[in-house]
Protein backbone atom coordinates (compact mmCIF):
# COMPACT_ATOMS: atom_id res chain seq x y z
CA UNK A 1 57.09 150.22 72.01
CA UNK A 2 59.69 151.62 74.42
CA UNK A 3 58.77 155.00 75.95
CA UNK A 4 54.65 154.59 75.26
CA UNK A 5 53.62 155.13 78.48
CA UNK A 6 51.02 152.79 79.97
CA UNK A 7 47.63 154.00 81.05
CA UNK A 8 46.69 153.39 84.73
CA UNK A 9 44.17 150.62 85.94
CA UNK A 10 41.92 153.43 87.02
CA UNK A 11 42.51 155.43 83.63
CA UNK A 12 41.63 151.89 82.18
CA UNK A 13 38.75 151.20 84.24
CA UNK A 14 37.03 154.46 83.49
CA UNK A 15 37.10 154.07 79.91
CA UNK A 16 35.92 150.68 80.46
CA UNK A 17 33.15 152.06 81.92
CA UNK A 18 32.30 154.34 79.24
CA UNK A 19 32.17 151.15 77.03
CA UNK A 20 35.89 150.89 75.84
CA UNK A 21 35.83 146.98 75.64
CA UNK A 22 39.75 147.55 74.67
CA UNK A 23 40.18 149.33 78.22
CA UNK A 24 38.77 146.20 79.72
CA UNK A 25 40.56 143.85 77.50
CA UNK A 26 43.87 145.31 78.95
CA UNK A 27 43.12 144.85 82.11
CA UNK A 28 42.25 141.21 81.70
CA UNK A 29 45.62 140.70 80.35
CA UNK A 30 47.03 142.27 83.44
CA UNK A 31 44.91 140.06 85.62
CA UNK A 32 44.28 137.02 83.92
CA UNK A 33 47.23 135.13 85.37
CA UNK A 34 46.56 136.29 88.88
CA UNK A 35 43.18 135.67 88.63
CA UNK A 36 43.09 132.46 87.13
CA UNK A 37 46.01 131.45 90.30
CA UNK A 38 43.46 132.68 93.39
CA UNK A 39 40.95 130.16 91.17
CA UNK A 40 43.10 127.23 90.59
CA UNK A 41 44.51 127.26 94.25
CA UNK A 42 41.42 127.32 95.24
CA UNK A 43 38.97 125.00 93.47
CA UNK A 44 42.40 122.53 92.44
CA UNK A 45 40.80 121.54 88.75
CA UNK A 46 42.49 123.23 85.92
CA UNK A 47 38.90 123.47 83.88
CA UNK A 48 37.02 124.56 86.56
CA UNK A 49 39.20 127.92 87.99
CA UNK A 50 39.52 128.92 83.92
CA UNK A 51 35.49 128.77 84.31
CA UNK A 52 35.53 130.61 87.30
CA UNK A 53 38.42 132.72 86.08
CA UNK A 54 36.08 134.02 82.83
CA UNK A 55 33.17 134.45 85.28
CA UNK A 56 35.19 136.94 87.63
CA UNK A 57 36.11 138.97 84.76
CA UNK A 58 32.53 138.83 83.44
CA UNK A 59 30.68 139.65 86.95
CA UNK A 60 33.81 142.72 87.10
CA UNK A 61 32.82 143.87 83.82
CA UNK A 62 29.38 144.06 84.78
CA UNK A 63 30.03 145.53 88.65
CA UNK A 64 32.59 148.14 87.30
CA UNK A 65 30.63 150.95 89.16
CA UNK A 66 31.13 149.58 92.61
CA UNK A 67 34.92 149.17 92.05
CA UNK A 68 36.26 152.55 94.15
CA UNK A 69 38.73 154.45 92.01
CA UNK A 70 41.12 155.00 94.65
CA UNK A 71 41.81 152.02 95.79
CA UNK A 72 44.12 149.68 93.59
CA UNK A 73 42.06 147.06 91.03
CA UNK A 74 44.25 144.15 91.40
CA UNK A 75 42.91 143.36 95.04
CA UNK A 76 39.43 143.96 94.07
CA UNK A 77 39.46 141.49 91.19
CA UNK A 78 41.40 139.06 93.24
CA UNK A 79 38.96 139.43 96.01
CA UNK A 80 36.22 138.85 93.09
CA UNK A 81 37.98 135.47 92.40
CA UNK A 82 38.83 134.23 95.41
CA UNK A 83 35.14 135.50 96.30
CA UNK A 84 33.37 133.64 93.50
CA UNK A 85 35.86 130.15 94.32
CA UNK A 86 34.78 130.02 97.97
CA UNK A 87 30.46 130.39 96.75
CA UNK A 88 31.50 127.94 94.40
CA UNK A 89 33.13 125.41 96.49
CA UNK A 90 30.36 126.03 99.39
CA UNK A 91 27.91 125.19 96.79
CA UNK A 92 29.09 122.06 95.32
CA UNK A 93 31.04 120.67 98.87
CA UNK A 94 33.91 120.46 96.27
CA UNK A 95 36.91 118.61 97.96
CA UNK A 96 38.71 117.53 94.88
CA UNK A 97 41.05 114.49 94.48
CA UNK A 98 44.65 116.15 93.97
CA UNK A 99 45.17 116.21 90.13
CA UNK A 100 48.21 115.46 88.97
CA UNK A 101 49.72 119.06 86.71
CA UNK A 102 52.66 118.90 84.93
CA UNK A 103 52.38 122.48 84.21
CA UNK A 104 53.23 123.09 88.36
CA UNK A 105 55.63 120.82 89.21
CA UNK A 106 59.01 122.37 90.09
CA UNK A 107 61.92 122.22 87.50
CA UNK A 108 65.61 121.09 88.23
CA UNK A 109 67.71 123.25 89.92
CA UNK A 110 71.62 123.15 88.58
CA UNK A 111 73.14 120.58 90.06
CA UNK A 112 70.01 118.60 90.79
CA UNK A 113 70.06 114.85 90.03
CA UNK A 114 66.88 112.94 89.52
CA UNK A 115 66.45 111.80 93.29
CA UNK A 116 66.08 115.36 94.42
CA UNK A 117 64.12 116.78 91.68
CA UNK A 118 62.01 113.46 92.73
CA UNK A 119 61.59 114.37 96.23
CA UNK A 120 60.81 118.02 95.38
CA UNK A 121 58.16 116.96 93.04
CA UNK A 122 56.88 114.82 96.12
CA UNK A 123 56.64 117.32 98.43
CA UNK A 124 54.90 119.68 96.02
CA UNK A 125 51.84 117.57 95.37
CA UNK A 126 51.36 116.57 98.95
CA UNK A 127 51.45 120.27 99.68
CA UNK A 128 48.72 120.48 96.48
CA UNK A 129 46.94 118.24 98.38
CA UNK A 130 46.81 119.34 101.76
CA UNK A 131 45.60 123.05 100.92
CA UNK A 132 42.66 121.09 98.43
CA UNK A 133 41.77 119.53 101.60
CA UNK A 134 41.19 122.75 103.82
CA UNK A 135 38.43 124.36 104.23
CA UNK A 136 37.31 126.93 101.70
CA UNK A 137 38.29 130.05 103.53
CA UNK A 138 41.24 128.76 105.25
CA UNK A 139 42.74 128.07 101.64
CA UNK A 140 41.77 131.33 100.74
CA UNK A 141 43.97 133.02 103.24
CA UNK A 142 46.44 130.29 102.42
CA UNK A 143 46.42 131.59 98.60
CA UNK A 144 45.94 135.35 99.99
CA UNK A 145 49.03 135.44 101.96
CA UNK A 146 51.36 132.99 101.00
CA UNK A 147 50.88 133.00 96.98
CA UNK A 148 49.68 136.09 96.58
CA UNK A 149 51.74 137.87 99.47
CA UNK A 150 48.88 139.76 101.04
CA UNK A 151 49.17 141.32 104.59
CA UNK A 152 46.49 139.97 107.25
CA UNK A 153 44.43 143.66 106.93
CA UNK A 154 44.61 143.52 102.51
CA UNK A 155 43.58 139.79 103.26
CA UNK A 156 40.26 141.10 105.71
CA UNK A 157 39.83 143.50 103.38
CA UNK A 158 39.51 141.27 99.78
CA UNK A 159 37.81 138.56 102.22
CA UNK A 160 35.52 141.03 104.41
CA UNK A 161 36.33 139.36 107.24
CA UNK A 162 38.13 140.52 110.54
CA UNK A 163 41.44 140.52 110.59
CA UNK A 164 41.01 137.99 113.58
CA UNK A 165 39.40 135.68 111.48
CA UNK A 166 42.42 136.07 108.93
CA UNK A 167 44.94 135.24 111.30
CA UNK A 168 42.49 132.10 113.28
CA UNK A 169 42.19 130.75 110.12
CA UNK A 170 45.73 130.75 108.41
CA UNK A 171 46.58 129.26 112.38
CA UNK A 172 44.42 126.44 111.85
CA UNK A 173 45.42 126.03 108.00
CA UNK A 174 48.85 126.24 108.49
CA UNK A 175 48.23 123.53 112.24
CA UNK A 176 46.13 121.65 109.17
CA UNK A 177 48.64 121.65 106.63
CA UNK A 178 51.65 120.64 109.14
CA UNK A 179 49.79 117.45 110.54
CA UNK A 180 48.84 116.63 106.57
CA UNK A 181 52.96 116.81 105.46
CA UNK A 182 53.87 115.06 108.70
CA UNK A 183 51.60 111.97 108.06
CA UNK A 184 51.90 112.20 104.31
């Protein structure tokens, strides 16, 4: 409806915490998608970040007290996803096989024949691969600042890590990532 004007994610969160499950339902439409990208980019297996996507709206649902009002929601759930990924990945060592997802590879640009949407496609999945092959918190800052356009200090923040750490490991990802590309 044009001109219905949109309640805030802090309006929305506080009548989620009075038990409006429609409140909450809103704001994992708002989130879902960038949720369910910190996930994938991190654990690489479709099935497994939509797991881990439902469980980081569930454990928000359930730790909607500690989010602070003032401060806006979609790093805090992001930093609940990319949170839950890492423990997950820690926990099960999981260094996936690159999986092959039609649903990522680029398109055609105009004017593109088949040998250079080809080599595109190329370089896309052995950039797939070499951030499922870092290590869990260097592709979290990977996915933090180069997917999801975080600075180093929102990156700390979602992560709580020093911003030191942020930039040592996006250094060694991106030193990582380079050698990967150059041998693959």
């Amino acid at each position: 409806m044009p001109g219905k004007i949109q309640p805030s994610d802090s309006d929305l969160v506080n009548l989620a915490r009075h038990g409006d499950l429609e409140a909450f339902g809103e704001l994992v439409r708002r989130y879902q998608a960038a949720v369910f990208s910190v996930c994938y980019r991190l654990l690489g297996e479709r099935r497994s970040a939509e797991d881990m996507a439902q469980e980081t709206f569930l454990r928000a649902f359930l730790r909607l007290e500690t989010y602070q009002a003032e401060r806006p929601f979609g790093p805090w759930i992001r930093r609940v996803a990319a949170n839950l990924s890492i423990n997950e990945m820690k926990a099960s060592r999981l260094m996936l096989q690159p999986q092959e997802d039609n649903n990522t590879a680029p398109t055609a640009g105009e004017g593109d024949g088949p040998e250079e949407t080809l080599l595109r496609q190329d370089a896309s999945q052995a950039l797939a691969r070499g951030i499922r092959s870092l290590r869990p918190h260097q592709r979290a800052v990977i996915e933090l600042s180069h997917f999801q356009e975080l600075s180093y200090a929102l990156i700390a923040a979602e992560l709580e890590i020093p911003i030191s750490d942020v930039k040592s490991h996006l250094f060694r990802a991106r030193k990582r990532l380079a050698e990967i590309l150059r041998h693959d």
